[in-house]
Protein backbone atom coordinates (compact mmCIF):
# COMPACT_ATOMS: atom_id res chain seq x y z
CA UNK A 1 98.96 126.81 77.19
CA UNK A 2 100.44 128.78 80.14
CA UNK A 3 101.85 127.92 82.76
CA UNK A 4 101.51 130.98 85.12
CA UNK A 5 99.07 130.80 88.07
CA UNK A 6 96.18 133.31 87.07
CA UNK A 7 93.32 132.34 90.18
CA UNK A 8 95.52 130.19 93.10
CA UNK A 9 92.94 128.73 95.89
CA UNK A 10 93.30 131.30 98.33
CA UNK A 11 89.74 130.25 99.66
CA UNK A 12 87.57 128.08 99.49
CA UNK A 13 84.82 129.08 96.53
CA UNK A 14 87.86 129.27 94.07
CA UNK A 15 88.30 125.83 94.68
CA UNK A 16 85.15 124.49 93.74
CA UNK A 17 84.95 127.56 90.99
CA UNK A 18 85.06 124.68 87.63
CA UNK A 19 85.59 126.08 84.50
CA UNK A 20 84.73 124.52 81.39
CA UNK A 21 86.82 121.72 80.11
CA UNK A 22 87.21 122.35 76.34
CA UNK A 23 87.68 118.03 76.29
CA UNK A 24 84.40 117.80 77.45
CA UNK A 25 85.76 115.92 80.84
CA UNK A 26 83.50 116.47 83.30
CA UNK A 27 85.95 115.33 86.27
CA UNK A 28 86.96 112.26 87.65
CA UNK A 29 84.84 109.41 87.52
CA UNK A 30 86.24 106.96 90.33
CA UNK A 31 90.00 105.87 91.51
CA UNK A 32 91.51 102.67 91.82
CA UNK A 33 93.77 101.61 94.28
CA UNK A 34 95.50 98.68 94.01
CA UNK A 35 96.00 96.40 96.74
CA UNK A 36 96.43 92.59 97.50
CA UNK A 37 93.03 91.44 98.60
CA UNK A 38 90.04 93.73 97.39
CA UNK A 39 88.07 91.92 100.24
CA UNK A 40 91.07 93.00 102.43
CA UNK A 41 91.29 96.37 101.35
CA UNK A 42 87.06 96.97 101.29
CA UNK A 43 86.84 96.86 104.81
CA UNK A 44 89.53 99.20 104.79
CA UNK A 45 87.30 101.84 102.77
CA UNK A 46 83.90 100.62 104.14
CA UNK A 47 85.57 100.93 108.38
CA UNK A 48 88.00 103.91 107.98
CA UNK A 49 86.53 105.95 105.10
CA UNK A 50 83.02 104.87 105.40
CA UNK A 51 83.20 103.69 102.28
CA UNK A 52 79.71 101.90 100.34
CA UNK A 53 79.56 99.62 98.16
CA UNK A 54 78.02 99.46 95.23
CA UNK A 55 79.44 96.92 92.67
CA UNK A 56 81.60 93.64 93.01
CA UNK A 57 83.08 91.79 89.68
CA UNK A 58 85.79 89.11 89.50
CA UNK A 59 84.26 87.10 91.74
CA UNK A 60 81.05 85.23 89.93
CA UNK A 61 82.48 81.38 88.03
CA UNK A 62 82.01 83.10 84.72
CA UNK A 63 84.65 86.14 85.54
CA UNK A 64 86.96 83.70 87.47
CA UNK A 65 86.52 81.31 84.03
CA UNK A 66 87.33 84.47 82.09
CA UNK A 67 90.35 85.45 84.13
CA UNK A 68 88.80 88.89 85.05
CA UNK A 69 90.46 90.59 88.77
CA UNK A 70 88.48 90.67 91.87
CA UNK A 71 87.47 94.52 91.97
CA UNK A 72 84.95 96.21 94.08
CA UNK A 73 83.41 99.81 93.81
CA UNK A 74 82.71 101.87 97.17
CA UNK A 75 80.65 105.24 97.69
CA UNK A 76 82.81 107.62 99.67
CA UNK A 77 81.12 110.68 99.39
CA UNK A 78 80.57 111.70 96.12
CA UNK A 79 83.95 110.05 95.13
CA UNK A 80 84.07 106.05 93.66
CA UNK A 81 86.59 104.29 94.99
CA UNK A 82 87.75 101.36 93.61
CA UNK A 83 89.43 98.16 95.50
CA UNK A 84 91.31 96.42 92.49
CA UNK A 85 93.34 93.22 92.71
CA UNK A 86 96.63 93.12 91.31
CA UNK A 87 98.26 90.91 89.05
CA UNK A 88 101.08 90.00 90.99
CA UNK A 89 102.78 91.12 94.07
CA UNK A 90 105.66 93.03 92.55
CA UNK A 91 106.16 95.85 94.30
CA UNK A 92 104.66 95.27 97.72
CA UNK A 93 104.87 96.45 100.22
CA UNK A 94 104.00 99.81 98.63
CA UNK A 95 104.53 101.28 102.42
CA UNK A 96 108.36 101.41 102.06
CA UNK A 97 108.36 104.63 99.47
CA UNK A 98 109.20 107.53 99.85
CA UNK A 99 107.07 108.79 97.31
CA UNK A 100 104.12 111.52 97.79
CA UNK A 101 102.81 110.74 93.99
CA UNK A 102 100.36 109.35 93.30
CA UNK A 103 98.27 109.57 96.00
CA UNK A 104 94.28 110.30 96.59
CA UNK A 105 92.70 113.29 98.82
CA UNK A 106 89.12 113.00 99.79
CA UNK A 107 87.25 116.13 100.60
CA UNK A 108 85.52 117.43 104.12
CA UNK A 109 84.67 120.23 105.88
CA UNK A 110 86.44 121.84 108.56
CA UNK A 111 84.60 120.29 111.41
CA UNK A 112 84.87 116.61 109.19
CA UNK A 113 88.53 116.33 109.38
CA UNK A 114 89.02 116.92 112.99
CA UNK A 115 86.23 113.99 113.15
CA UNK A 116 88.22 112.26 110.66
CA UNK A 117 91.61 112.47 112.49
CA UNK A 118 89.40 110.92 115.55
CA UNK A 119 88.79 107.96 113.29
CA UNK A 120 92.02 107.56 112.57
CA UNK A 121 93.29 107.63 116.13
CA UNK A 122 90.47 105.41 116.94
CA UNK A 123 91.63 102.77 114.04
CA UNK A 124 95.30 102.56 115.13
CA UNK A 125 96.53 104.55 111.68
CA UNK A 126 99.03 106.44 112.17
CA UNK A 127 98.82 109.78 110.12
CA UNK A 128 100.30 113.66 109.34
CA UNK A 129 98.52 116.63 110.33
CA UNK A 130 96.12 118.71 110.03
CA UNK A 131 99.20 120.35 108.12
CA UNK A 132 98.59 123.85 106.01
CA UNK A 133 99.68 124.66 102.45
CA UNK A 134 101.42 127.57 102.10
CA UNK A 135 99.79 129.55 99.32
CA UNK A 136 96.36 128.45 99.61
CA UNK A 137 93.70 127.57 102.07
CA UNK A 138 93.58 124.14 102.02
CA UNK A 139 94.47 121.93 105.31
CA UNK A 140 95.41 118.40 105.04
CA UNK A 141 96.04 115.07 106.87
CA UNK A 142 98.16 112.30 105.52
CA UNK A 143 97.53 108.78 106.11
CA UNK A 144 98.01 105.15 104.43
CA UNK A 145 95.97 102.08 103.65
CA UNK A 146 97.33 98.62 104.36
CA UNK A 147 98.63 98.29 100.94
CA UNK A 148 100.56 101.51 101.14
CA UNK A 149 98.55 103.78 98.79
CA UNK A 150 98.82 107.37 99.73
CA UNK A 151 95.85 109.11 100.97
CA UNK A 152 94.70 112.19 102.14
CA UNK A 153 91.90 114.12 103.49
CA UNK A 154 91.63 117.74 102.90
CA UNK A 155 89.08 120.67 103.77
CA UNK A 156 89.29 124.54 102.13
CA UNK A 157 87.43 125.74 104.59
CA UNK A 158 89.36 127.80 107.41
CA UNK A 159 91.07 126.09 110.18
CA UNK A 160 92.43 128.15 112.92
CA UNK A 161 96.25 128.63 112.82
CA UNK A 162 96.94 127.15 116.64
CA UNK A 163 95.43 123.63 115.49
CA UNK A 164 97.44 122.99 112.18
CA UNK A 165 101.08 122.43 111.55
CA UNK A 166 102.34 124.63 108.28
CA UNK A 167 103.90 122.46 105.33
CA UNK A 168 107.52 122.98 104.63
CA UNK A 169 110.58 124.60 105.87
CA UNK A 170 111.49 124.26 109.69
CA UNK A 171 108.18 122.14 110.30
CA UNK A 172 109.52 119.70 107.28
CA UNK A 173 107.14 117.57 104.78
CA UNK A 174 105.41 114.53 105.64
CA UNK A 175 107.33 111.31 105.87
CA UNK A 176 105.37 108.61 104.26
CA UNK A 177 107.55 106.15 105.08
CA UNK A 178 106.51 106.97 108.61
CA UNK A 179 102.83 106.29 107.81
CA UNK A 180 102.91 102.56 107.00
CA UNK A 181 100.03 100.83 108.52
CA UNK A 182 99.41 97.71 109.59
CA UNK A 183 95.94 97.94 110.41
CA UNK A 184 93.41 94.91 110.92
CA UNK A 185 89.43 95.14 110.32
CA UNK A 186 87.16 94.92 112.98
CA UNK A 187 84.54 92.26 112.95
């Protein structure tokens, strides 16, 4: 195995260039985020990220008999997303770290993440960006659920230079701790 970079995402078709995984993996089936309340955090997905969902479990007498979390499965894009109750509350609030790992980074055009950053504004959640990666052509915005987990929104498509911040050295990193939210659904 090497470790030197032979093909770094300088645009956009490198990115989605997949070679073949000699595992057989085909790529990542869903995520789960864990959070307090999946019913809670779903209308986080299904408001903000336009999440859909597709399958509920924990909830019927014969999973709550069986001891089986409350989880729910959301559409965004072509990503799942799963909403997955936790055992116990150790370690909330998530919000207070400092941490950038793990975190989760849905993909969307260039034109999609200005919208997205509107949605954002428009939900009261505080967020990072557009910020560039030096390096590559990728352009991200940071942002948090209610529960803390780290998320982000990316495009590889171009993004002029006068609407993005650059990642790292005199313009700094994001501060997650900055990006707690405290957002509440709508009706």
């Amino acid at each position: 195995m090497t470790t030197e970079v032979t093909h770094p995402f300088l645009d956009h078709g490198l990115r989605y260039d997949v070679p073949e995984n000699e595992a057989g993996l085909t790529g990542m089936d869903h995520v789960g985020l864990g959070v307090r309340d999946p019913l809670e955090g779903g209308k986080f997905v299904e408001q903000v990220l336009g999440g859909i969902e597709v399958y509920r479990a924990g909830y019927s007498d014969k999973d709550i008999e069986l001891g089986r979390l409350k989880h729910i499965f959301y559409h965004v894009g072509t990503t799942l997303v799963e909403v997955a109750e936790q055992k116990t509350e150790d370690g909330y609030p998530v919000a207070a770290t400092e941490n950038t790992q793990p975190h989760w980074a849905f993909g969307t055009s260039a034109t999609g993440l200005f919208k997205f950053v509107d949605r954002l504004k428009d939900h009261g959640i505080p967020f990072n960006g557009p910020r560039s990666h030096l390096g590559m052509s990728a352009v991200s915005v940071y942002f948090r659920d209610p529960d803390g987990n780290n998320l982000e929104a990316v495009t590889w498509e171009e993004v002029p230079e006068d609407q993005v911040t650059p990642m790292g050295g005199p313009f700094g990193f994001p501060d997650w701790t900055a990006l707690a939210c405290n957002w509440t659904p709508r009706d």
